[in-house]
C-alpha atoms as a PDB file:
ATOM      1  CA  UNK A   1      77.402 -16.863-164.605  1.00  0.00           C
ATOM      2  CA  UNK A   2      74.955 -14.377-163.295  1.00  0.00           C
ATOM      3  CA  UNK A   3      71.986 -13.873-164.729  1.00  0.00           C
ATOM      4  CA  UNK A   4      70.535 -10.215-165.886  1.00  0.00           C
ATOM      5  CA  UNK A   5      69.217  -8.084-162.500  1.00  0.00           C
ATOM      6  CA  UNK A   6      68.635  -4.917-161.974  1.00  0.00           C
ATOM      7  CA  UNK A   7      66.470  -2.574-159.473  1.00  0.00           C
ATOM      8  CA  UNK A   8      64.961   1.139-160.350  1.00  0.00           C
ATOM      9  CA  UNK A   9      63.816   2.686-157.280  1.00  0.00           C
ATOM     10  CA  UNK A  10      60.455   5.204-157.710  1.00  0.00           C
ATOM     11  CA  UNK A  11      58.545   7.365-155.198  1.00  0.00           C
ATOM     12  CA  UNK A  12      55.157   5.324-156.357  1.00  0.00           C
ATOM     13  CA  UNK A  13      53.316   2.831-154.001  1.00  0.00           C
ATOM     14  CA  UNK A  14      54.126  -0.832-154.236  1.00  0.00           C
ATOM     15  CA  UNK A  15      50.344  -1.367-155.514  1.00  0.00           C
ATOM     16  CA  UNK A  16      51.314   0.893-158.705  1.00  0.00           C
ATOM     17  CA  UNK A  17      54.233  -1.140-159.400  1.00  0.00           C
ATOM     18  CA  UNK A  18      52.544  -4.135-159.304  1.00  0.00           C
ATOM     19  CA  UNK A  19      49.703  -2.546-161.537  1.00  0.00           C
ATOM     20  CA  UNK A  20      52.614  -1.921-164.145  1.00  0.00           C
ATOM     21  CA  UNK A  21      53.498  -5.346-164.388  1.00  0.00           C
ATOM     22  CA  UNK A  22      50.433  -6.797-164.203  1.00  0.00           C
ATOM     23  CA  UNK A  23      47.530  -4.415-166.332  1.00  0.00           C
ATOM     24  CA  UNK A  24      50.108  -1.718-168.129  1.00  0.00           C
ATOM     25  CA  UNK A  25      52.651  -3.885-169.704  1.00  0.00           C
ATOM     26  CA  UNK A  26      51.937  -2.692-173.219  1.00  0.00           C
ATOM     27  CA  UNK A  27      52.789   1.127-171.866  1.00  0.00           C
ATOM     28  CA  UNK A  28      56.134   0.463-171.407  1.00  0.00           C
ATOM     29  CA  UNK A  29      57.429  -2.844-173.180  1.00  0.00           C
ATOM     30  CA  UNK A  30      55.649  -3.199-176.028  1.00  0.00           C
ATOM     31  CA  UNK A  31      52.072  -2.588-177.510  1.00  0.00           C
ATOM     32  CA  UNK A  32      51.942  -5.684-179.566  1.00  0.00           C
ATOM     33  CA  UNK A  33      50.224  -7.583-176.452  1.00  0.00           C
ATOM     34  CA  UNK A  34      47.467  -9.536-176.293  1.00  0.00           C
ATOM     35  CA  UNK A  35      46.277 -11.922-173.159  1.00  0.00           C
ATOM     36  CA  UNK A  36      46.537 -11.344-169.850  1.00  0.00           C
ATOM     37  CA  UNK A  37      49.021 -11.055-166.921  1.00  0.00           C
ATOM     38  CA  UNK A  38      47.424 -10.145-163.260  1.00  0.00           C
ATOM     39  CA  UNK A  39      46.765 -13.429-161.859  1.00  0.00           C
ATOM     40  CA  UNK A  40      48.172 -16.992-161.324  1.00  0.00           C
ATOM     41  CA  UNK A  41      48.063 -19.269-164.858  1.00  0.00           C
ATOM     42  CA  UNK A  42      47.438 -15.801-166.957  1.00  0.00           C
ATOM     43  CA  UNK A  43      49.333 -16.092-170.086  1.00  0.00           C
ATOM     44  CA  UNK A  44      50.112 -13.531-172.673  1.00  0.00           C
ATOM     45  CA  UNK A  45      51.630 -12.822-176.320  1.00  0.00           C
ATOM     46  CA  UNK A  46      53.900  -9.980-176.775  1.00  0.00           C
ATOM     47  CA  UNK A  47      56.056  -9.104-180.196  1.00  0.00           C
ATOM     48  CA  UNK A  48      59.000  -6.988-180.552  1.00  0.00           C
ATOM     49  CA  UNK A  49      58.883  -7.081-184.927  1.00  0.00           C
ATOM     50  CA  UNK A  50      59.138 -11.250-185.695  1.00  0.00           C
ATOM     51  CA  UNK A  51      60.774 -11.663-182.676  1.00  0.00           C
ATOM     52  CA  UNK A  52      57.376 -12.997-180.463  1.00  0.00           C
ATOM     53  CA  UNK A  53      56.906 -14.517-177.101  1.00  0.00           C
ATOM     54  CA  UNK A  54      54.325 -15.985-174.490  1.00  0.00           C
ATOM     55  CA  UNK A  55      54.881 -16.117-170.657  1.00  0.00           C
ATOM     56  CA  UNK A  56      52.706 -17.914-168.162  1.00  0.00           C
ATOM     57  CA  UNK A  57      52.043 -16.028-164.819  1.00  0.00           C
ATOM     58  CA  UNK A  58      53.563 -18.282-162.373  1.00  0.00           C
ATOM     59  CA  UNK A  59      53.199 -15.971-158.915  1.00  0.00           C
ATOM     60  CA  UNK A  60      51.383 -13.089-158.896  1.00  0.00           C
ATOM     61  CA  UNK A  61      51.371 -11.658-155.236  1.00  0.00           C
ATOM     62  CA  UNK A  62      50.272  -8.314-154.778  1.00  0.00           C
ATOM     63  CA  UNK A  63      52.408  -5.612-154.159  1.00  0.00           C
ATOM     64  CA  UNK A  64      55.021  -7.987-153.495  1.00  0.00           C
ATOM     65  CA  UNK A  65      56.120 -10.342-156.504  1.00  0.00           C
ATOM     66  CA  UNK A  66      55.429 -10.762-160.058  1.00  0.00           C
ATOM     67  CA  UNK A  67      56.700 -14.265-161.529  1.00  0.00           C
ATOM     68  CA  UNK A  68      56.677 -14.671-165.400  1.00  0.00           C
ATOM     69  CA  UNK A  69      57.722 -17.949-166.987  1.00  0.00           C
ATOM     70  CA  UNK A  70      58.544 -18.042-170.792  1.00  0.00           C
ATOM     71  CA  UNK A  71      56.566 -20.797-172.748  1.00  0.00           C
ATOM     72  CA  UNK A  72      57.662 -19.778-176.842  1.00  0.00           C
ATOM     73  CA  UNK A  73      60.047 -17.567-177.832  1.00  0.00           C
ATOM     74  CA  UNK A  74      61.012 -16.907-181.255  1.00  0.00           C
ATOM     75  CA  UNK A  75      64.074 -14.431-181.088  1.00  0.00           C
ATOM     76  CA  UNK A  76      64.223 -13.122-184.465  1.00  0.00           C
ATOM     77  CA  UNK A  77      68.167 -12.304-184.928  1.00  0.00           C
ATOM     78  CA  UNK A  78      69.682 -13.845-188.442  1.00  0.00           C
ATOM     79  CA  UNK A  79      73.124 -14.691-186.487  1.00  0.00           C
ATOM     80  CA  UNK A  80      71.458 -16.786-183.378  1.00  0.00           C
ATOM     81  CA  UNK A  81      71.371 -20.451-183.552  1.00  0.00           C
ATOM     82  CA  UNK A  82      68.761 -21.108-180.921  1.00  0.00           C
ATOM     83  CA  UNK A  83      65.670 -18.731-181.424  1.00  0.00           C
ATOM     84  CA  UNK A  84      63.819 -19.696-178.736  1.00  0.00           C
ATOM     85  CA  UNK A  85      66.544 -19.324-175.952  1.00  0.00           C
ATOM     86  CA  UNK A  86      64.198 -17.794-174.004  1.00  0.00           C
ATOM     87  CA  UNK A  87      62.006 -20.614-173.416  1.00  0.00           C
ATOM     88  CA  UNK A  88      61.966 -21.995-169.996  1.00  0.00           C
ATOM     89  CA  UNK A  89      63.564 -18.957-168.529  1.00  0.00           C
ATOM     90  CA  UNK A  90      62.163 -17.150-165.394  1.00  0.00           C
ATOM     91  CA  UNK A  91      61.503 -13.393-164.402  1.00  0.00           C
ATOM     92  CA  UNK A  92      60.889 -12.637-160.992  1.00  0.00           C
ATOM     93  CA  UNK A  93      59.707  -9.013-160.274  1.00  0.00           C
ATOM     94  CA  UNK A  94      60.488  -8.407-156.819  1.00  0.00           C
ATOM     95  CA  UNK A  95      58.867  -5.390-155.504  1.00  0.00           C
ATOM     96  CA  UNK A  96      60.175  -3.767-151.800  1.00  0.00           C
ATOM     97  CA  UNK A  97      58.374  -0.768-150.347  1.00  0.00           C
ATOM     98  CA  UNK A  98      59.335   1.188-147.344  1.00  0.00           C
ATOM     99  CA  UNK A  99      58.858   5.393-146.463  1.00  0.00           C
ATOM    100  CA  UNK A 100      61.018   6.701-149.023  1.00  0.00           C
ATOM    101  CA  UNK A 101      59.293   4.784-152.030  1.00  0.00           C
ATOM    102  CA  UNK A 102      59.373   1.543-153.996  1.00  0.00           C
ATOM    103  CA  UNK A 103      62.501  -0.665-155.293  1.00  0.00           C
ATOM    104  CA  UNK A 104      61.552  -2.840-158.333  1.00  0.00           C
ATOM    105  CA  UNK A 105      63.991  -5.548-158.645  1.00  0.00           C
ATOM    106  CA  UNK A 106      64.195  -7.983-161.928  1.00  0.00           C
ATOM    107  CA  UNK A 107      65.825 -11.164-161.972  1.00  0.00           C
ATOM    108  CA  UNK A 108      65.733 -12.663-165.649  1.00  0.00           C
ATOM    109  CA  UNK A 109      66.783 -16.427-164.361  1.00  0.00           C
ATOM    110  CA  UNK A 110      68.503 -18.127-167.181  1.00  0.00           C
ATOM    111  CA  UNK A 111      69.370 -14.551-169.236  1.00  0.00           C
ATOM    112  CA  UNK A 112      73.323 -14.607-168.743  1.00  0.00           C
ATOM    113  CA  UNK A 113      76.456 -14.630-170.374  1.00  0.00           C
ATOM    114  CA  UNK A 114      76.441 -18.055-171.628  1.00  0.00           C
ATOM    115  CA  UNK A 115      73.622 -17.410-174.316  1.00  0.00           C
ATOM    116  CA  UNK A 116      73.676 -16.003-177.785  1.00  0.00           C
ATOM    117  CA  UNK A 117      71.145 -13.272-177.303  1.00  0.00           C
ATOM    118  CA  UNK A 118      72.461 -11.495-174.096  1.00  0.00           C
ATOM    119  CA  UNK A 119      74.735  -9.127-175.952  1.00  0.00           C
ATOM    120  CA  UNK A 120      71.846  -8.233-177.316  1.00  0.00           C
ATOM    121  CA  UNK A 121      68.916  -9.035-174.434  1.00  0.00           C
ATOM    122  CA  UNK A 122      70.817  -6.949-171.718  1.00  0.00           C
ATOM    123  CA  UNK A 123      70.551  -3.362-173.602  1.00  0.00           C
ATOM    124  CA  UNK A 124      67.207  -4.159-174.084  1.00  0.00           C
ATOM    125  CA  UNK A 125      66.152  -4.814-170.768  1.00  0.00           C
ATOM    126  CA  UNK A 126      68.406  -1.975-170.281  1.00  0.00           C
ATOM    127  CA  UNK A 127      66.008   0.015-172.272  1.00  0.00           C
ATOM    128  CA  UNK A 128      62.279  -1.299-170.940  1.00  0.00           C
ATOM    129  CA  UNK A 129      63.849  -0.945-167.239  1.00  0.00           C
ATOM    130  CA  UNK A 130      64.131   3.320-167.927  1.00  0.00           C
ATOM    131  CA  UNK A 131      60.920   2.787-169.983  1.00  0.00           C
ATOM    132  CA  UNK A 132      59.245   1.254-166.879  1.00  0.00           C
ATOM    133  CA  UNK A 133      60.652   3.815-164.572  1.00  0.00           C
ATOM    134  CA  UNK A 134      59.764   6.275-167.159  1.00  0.00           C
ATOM    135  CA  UNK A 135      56.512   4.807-166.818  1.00  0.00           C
ATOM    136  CA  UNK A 136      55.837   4.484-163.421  1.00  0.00           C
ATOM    137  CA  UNK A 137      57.608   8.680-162.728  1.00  0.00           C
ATOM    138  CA  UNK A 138      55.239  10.437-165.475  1.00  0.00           C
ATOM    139  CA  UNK A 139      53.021   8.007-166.652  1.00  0.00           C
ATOM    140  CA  UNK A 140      53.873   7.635-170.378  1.00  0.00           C
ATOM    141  CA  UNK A 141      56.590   4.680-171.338  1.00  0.00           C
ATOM    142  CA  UNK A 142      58.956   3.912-174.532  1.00  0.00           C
ATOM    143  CA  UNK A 143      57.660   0.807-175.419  1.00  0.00           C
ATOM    144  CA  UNK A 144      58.063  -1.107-178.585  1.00  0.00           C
ATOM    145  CA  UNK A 145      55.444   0.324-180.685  1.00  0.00           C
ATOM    146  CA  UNK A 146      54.462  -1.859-183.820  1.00  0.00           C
ATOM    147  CA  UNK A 147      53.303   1.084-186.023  1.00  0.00           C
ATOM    148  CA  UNK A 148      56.818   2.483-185.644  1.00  0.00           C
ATOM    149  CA  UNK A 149      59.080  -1.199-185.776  1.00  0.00           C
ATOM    150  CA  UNK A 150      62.393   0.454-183.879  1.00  0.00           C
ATOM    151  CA  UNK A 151      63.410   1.239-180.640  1.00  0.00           C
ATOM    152  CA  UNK A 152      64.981   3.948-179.728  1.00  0.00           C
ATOM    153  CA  UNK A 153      68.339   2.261-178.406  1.00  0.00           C
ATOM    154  CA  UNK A 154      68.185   0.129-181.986  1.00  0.00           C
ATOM    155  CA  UNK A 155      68.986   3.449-184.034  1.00  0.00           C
ATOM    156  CA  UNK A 156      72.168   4.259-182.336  1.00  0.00           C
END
């Protein structure tokens, strides 16, 4: 099975990419954060509603590679049998800069057909990948906000 990739390419510098992973991850995945995520051993909290998780930093090169490792997950969907199938998984930012601009690559390692969430996990990451390109082209995201509760993609 493969697991859930996908690239966006912007005209930003590799060292703004990183930033957005690293210091601006509440602008464009969700603003229920708290912690920290720019160096080796950071961990952070971040909540989507109920559903809540907490990554360790596992690699955190600059302007090169951002490696997040899940610790908790609680997925908070009534029909899943195994809440926390995130635990244990791995995504691996993978950031490639040359003269036309920068390619950010994600690799969720473990996120593939063969769990219960990934009919719904893949629009989502769907949805934070535009809001992260969104992002990094204007400077304004659509993350998860908690005031609000919904996502845009949610409603439809």
């Amino acid at each position: 099975m493969n697991d859930y990739q996908k690239s966006i390419s912007v005209n930003n510098s590799a060292e703004e990419v990183y930033k957005a992973l690293t210091e601006h991850i509440q602008d464009w995945w969700s603003d229920d954060f708290s912690g920290a995520a720019a160096q080796n051993g950071d961990q952070y909290n971040i909540a989507f509603g109920e559903t809540k998780k907490t990554f360790e930093i596992a690699e955190a090169i600059p302007g090169q590679q951002v490696v997040w490792v899940c610790l908790k997950a609680y997925i908070d969907m009534e029909a899943l049998k195994k809440k926390d199938e995130w635990v244990g998984t791995r995504i691996i930012w993978t950031i490639a800069s040359d003269a036309t601009g920068t390619t950010l690559t994600v690799l969720h390692q473990g996120l593939n057909q063969t769990i219960e969430c990934y009919d719904v996990c893949e629009p989502g990451w769907n949805y934070f990948m535009q809001s992260l390109y969104t992002f990094l082209t204007t400077g304004t995201g659509t993350p998860y906000r908690k005031k609000e509760g919904t996502l845009e993609w949610e409603n439809k």
